[in-house]
N, C-alpha and C. Protein backbone atom coordinates (compact mmCIF):
# COMPACT_ATOMS: atom_id res chain seq x y z
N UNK A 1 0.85 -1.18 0.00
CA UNK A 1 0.00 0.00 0.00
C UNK A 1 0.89 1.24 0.00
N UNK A 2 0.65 2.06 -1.04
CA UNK A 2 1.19 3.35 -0.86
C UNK A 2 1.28 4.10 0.47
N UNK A 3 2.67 4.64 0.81
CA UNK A 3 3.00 5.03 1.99
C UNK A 3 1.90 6.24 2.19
N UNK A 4 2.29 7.43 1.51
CA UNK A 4 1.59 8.98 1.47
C UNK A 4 -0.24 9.00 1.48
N UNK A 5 -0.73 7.72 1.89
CA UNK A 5 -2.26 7.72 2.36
C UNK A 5 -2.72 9.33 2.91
N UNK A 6 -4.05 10.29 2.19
CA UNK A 6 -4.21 10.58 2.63
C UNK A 6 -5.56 11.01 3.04
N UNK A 7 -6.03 11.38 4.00
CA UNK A 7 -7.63 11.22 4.99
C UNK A 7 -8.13 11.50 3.55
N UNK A 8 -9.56 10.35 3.37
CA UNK A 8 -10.45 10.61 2.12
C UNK A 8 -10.48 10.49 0.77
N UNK A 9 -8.99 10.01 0.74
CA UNK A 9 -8.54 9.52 -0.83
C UNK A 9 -8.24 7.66 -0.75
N UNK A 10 -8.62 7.45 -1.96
CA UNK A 10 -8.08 6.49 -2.51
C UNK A 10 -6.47 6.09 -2.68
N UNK A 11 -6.01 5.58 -1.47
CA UNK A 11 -4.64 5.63 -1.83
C UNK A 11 -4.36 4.68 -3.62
N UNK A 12 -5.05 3.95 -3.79
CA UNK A 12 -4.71 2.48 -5.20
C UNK A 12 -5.02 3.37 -6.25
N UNK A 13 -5.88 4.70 -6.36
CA UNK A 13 -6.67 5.10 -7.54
C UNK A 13 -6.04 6.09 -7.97
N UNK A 14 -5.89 6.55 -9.40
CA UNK A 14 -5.97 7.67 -9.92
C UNK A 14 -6.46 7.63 -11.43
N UNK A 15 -6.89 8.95 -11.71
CA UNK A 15 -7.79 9.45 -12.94
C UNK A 15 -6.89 10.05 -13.95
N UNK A 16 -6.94 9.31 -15.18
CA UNK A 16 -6.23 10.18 -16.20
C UNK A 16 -7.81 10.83 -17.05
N UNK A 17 -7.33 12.23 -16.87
CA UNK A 17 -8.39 12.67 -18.12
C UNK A 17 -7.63 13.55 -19.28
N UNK A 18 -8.74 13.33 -20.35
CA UNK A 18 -8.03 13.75 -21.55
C UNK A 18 -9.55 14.72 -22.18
N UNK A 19 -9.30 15.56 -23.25
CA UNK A 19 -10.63 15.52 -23.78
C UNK A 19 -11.46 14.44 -24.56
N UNK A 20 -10.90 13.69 -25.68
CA UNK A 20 -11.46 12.61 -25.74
C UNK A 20 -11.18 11.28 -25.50
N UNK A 21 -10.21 10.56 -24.41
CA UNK A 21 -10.18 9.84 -23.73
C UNK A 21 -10.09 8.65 -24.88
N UNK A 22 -9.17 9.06 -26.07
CA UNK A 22 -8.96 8.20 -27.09
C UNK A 22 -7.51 8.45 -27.30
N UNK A 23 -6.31 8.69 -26.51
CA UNK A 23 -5.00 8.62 -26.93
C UNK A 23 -4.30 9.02 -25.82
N UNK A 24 -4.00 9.86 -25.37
CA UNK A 24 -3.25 10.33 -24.01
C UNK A 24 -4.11 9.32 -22.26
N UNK A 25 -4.98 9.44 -22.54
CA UNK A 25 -5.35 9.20 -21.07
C UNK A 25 -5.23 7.50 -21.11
N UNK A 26 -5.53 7.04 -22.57
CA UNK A 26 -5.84 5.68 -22.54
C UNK A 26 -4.25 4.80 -22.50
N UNK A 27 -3.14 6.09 -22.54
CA UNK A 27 -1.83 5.54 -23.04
C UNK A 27 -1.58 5.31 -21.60
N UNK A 28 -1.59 6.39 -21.27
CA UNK A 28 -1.61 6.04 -19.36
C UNK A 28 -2.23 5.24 -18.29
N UNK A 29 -3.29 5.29 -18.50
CA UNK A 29 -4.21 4.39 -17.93
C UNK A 29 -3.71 2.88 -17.84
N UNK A 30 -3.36 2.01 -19.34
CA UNK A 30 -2.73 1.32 -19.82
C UNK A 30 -1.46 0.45 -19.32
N UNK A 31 -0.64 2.17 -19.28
CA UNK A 31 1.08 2.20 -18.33
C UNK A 31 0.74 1.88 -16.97
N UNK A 32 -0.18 2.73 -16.58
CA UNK A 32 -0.39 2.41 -14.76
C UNK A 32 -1.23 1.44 -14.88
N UNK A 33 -1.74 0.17 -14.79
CA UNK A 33 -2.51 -0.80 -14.81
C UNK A 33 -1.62 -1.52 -15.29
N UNK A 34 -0.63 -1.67 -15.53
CA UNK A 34 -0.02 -3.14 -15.80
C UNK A 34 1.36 -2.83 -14.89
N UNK A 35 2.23 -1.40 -14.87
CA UNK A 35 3.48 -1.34 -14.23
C UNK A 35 3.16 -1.08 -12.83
N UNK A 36 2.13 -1.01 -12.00
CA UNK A 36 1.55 -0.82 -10.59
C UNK A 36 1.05 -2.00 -10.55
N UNK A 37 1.03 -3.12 -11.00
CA UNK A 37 0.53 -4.44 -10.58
C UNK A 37 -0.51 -4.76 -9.88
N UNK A 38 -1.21 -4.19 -9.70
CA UNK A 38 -2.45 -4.37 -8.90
C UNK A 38 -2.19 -3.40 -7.97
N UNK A 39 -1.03 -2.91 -7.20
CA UNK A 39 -1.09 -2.08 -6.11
C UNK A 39 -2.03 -1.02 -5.94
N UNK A 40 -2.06 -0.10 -7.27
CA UNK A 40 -2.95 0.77 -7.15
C UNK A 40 -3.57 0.41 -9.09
N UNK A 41 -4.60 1.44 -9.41
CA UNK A 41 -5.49 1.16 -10.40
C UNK A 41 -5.75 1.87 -10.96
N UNK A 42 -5.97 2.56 -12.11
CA UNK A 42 -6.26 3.64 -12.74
C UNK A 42 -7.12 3.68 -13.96
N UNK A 43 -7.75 4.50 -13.87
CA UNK A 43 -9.16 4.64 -14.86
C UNK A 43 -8.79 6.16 -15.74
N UNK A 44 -9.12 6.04 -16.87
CA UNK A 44 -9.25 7.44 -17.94
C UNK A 44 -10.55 7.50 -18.12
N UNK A 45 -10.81 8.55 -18.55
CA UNK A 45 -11.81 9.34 -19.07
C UNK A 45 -11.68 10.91 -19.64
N UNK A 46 -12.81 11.20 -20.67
CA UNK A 46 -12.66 12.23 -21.16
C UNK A 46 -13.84 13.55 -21.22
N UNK A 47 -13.66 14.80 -21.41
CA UNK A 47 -14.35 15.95 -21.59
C UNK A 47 -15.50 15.38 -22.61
N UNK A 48 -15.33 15.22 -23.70
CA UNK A 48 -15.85 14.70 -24.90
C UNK A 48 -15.24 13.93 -25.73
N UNK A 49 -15.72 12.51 -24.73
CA UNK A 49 -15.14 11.56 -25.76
C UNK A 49 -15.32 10.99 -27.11
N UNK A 50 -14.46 10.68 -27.80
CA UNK A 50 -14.44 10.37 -29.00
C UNK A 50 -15.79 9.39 -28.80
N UNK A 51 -15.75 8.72 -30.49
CA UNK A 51 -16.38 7.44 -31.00
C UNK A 51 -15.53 6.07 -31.00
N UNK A 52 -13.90 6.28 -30.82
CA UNK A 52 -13.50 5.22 -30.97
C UNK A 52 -12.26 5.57 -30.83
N UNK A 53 -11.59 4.26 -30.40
CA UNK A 53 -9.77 4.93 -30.08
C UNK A 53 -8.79 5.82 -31.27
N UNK A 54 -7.67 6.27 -31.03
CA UNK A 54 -7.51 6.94 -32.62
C UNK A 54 -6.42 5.31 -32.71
N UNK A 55 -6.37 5.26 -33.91
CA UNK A 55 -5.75 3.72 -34.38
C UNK A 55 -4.46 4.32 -34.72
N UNK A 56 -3.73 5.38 -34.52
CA UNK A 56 -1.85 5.76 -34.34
C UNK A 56 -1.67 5.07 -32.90
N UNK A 57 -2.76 5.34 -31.67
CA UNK A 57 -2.40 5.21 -30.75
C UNK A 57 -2.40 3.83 -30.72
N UNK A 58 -3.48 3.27 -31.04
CA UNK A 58 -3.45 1.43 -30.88
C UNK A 58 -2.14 1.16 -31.36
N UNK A 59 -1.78 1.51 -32.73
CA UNK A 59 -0.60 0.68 -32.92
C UNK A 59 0.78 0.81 -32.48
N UNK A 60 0.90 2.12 -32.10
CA UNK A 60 1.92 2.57 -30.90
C UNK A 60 2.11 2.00 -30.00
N UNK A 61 0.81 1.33 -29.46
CA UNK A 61 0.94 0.83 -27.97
C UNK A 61 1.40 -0.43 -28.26
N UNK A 62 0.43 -1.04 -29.52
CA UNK A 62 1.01 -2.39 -29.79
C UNK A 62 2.28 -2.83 -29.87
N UNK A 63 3.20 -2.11 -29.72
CA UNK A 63 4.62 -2.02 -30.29
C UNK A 63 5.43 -2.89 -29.25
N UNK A 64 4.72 -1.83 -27.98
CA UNK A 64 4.92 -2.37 -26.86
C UNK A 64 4.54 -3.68 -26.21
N UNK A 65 3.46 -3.74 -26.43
CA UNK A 65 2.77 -5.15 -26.15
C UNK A 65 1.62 -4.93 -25.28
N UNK A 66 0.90 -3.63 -25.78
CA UNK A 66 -0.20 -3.10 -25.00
C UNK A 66 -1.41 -3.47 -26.05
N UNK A 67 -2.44 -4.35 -25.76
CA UNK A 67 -3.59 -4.24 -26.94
C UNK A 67 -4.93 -2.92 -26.69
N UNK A 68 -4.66 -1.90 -27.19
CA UNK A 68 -5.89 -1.25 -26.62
C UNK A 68 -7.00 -1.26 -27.83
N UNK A 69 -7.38 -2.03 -28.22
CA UNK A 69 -8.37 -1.95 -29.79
C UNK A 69 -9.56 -2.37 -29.54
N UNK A 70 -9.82 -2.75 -27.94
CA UNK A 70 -10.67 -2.95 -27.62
C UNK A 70 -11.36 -2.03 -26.84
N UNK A 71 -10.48 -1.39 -26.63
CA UNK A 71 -10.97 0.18 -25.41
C UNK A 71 -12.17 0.91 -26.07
N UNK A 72 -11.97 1.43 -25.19
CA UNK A 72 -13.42 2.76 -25.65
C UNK A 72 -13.75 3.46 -25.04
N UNK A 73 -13.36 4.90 -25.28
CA UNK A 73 -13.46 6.63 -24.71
C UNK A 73 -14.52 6.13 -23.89
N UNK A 74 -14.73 7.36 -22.72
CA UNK A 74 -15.72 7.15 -21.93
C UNK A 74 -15.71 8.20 -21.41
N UNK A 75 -17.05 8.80 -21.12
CA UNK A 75 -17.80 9.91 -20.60
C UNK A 75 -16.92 10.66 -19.18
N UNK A 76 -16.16 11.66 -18.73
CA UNK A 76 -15.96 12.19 -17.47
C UNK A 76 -17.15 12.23 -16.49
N UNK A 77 -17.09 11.70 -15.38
CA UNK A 77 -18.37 12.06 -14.41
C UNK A 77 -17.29 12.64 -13.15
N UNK A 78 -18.85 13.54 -12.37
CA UNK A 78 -17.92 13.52 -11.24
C UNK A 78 -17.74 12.83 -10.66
N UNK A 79 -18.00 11.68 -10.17
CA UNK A 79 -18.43 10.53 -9.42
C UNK A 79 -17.00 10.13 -9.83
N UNK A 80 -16.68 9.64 -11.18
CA UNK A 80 -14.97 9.52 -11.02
C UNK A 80 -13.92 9.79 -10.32
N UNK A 81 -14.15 11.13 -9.87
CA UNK A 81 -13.07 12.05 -9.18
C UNK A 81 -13.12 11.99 -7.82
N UNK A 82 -14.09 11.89 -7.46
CA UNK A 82 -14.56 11.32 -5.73
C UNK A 82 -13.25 10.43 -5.16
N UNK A 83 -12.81 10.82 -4.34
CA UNK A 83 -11.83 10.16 -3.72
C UNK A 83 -10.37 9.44 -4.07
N UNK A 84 -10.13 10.10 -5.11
CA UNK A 84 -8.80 9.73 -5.84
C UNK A 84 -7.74 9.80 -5.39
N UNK A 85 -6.56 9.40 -5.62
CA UNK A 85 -5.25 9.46 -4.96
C UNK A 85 -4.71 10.91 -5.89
N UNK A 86 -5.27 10.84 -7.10
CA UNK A 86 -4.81 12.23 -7.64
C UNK A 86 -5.48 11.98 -9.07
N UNK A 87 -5.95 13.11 -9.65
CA UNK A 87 -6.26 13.31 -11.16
C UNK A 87 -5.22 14.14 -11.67
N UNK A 88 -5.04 13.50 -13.28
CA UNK A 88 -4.18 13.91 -13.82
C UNK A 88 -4.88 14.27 -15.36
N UNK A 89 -4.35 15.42 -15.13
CA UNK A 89 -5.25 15.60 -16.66
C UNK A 89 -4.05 15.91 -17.86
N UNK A 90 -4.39 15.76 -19.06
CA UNK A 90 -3.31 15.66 -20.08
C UNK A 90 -3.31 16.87 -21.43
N UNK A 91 -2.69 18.01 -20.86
CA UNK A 91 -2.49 18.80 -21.35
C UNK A 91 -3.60 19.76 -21.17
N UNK A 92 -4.85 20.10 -20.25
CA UNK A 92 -5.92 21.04 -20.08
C UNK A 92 -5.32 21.76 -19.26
N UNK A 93 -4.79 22.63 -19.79
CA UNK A 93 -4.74 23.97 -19.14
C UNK A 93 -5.18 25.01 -19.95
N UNK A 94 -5.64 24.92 -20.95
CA UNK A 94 -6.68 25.59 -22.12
C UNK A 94 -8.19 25.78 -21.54
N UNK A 95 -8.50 25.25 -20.62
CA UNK A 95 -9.43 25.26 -19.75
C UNK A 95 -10.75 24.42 -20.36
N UNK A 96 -10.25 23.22 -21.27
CA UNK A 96 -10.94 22.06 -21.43
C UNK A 96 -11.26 21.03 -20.91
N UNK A 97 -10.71 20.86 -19.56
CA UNK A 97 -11.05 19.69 -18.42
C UNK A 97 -11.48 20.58 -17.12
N UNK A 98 -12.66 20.63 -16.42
CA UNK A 98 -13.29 20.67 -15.54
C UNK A 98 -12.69 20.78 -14.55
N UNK A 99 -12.58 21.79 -13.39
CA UNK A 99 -12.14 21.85 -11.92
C UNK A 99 -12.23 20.92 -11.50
N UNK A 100 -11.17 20.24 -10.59
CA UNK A 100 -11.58 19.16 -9.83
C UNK A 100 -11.28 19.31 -8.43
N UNK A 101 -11.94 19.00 -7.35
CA UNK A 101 -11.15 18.85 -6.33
C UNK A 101 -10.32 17.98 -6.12
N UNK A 102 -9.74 18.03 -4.94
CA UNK A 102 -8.59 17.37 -4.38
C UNK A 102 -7.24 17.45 -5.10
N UNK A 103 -6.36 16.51 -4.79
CA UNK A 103 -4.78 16.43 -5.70
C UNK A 103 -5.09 16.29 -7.08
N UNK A 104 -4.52 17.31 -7.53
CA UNK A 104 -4.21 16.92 -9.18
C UNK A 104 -3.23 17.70 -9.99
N UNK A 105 -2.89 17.68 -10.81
CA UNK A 105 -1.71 17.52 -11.50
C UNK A 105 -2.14 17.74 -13.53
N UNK A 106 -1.71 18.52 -14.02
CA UNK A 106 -1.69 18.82 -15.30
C UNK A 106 -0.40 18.45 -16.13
N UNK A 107 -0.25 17.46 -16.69
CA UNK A 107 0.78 16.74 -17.83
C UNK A 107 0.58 17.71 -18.92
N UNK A 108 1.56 18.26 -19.58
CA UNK A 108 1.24 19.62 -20.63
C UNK A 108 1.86 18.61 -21.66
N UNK A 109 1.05 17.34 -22.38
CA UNK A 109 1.26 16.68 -23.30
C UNK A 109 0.55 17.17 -24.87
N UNK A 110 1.07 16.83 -25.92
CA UNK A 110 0.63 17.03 -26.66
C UNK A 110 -0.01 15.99 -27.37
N UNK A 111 -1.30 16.59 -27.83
CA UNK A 111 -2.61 15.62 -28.49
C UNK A 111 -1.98 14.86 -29.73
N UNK A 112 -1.82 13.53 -29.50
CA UNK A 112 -2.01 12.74 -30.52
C UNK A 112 -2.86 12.70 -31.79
N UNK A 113 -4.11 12.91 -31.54
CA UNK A 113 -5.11 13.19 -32.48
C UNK A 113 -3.97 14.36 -33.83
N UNK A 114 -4.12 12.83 -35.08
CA UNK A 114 -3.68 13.76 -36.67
C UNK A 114 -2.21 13.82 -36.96
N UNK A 115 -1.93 12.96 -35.50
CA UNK A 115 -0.14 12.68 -35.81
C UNK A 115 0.26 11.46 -36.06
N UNK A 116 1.42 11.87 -36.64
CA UNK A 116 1.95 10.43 -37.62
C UNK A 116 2.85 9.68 -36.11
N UNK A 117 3.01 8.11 -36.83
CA UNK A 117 3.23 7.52 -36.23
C UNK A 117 4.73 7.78 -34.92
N UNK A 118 5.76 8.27 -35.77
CA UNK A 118 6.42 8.71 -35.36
C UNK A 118 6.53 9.94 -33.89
N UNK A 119 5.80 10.55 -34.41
CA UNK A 119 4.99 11.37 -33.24
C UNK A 119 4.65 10.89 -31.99
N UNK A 120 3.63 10.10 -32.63
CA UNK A 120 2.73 9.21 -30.89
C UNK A 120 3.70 8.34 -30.52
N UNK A 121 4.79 8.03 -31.14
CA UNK A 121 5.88 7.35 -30.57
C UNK A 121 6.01 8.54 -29.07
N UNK A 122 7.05 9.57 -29.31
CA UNK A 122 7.33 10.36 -28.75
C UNK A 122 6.51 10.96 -27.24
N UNK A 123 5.10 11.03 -28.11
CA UNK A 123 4.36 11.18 -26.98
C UNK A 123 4.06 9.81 -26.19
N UNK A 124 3.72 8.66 -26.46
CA UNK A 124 3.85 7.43 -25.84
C UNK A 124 4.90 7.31 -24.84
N UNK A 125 6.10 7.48 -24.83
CA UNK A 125 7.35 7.03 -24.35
C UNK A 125 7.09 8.28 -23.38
N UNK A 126 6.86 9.70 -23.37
CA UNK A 126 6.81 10.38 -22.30
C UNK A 126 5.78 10.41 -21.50
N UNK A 127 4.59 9.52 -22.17
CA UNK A 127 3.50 9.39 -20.89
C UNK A 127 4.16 8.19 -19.70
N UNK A 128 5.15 7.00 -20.43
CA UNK A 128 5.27 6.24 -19.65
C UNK A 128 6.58 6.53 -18.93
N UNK A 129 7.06 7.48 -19.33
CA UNK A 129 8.28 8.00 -18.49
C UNK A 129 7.41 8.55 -16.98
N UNK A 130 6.15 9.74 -17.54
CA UNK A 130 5.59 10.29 -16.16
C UNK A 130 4.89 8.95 -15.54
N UNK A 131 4.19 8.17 -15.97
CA UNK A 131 3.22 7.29 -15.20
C UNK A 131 4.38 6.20 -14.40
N UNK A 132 5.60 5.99 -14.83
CA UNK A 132 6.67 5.37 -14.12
C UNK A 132 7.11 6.20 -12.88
N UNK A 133 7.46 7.56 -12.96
CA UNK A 133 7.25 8.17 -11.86
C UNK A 133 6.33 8.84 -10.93
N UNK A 134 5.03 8.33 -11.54
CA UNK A 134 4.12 8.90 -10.83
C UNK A 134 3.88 7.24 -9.21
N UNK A 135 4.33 6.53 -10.29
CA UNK A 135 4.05 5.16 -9.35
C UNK A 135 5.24 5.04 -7.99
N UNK A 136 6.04 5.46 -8.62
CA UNK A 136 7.58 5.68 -6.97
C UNK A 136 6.89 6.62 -6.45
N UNK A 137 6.28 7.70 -7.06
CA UNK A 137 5.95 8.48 -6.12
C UNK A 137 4.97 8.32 -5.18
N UNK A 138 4.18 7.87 -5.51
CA UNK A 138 2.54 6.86 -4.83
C UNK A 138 3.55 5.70 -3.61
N UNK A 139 5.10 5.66 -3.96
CA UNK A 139 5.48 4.31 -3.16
C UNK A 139 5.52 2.88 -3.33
N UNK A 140 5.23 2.48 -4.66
CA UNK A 140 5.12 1.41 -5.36
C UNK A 140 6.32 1.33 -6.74
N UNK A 141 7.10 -0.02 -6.61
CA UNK A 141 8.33 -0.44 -7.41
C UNK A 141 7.16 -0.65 -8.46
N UNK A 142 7.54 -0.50 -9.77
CA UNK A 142 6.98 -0.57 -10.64
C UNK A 142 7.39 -1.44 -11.13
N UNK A 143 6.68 -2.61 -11.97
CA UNK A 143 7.02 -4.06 -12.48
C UNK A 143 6.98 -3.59 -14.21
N UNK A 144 8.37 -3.34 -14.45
CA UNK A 144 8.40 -3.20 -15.91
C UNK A 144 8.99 -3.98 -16.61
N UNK A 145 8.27 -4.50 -17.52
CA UNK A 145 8.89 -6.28 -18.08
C UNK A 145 9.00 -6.11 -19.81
């Protein structure tokens, strides 16, 4: 269990949001759910989510050995944000993701959406650079295989 527990949060949880919850949040979500091993858990969601993942990102991830082709954007509620260990939103500081309370944190990533492969490389590799340190920081060795 993450050391830094604090009163009213979810120490296992955190929220990636994106606006459409089809490339950045799902890259993360992804990273933390398999390199946190169960310790803690993480869910994405978006402002306005897409219709369907963007397919640069699927095959990006695939590279890795991530299948996301089955995913699928999903609606922001507040009810999400309720008790989180921290929300992280991915690149809204344009003021496209919603106030949230409690801990959170703004990743100033850039939108995948219309970039070539090469690209979402780039952005891929720096979501899992932050979601690798977001997990030491939570207090959990990260299982990267």
């Amino acid at each position: 269990m993450p050391e830094n527990t604090r009163r009213g949060t979810s120490p296992n949880k955190v929220l990636f949001v994106c606006v459409h919850d089809s490339g950045r949040s799902k890259m993360a979500e992804a990273f933390f759910n398999r390199y946190a091993h169960g310790d803690a858990i993480a869910e994405s969601a978006g402002t306005e989510p897409g219709a369907s993942m963007n397919p640069i990102v699927v095959a990006a991830m695939k590279e890795l050995g991530f299948d996301l082709s089955t995913s699928l954007p999903q609606a922001l509620t507040s009810e999400m944000t309720w008790g989180v260990y921290m929300t992280i939103t991915m690149g809204c500081l344009d003021n496209t993701c919603p106030v949230f309370m409690g801990p959170k944190e703004d990743w100033a990533l850039n939108d995948p959406k219309g970039k070539d492969l090469a690209t979402v490389r780039l952005i891929r590799d720096e979501i899992k650079r932050l979601v690798i340190a977001l997990i030491q920081h939570m207090g959990i060795k990260p299982e990267i295989g």
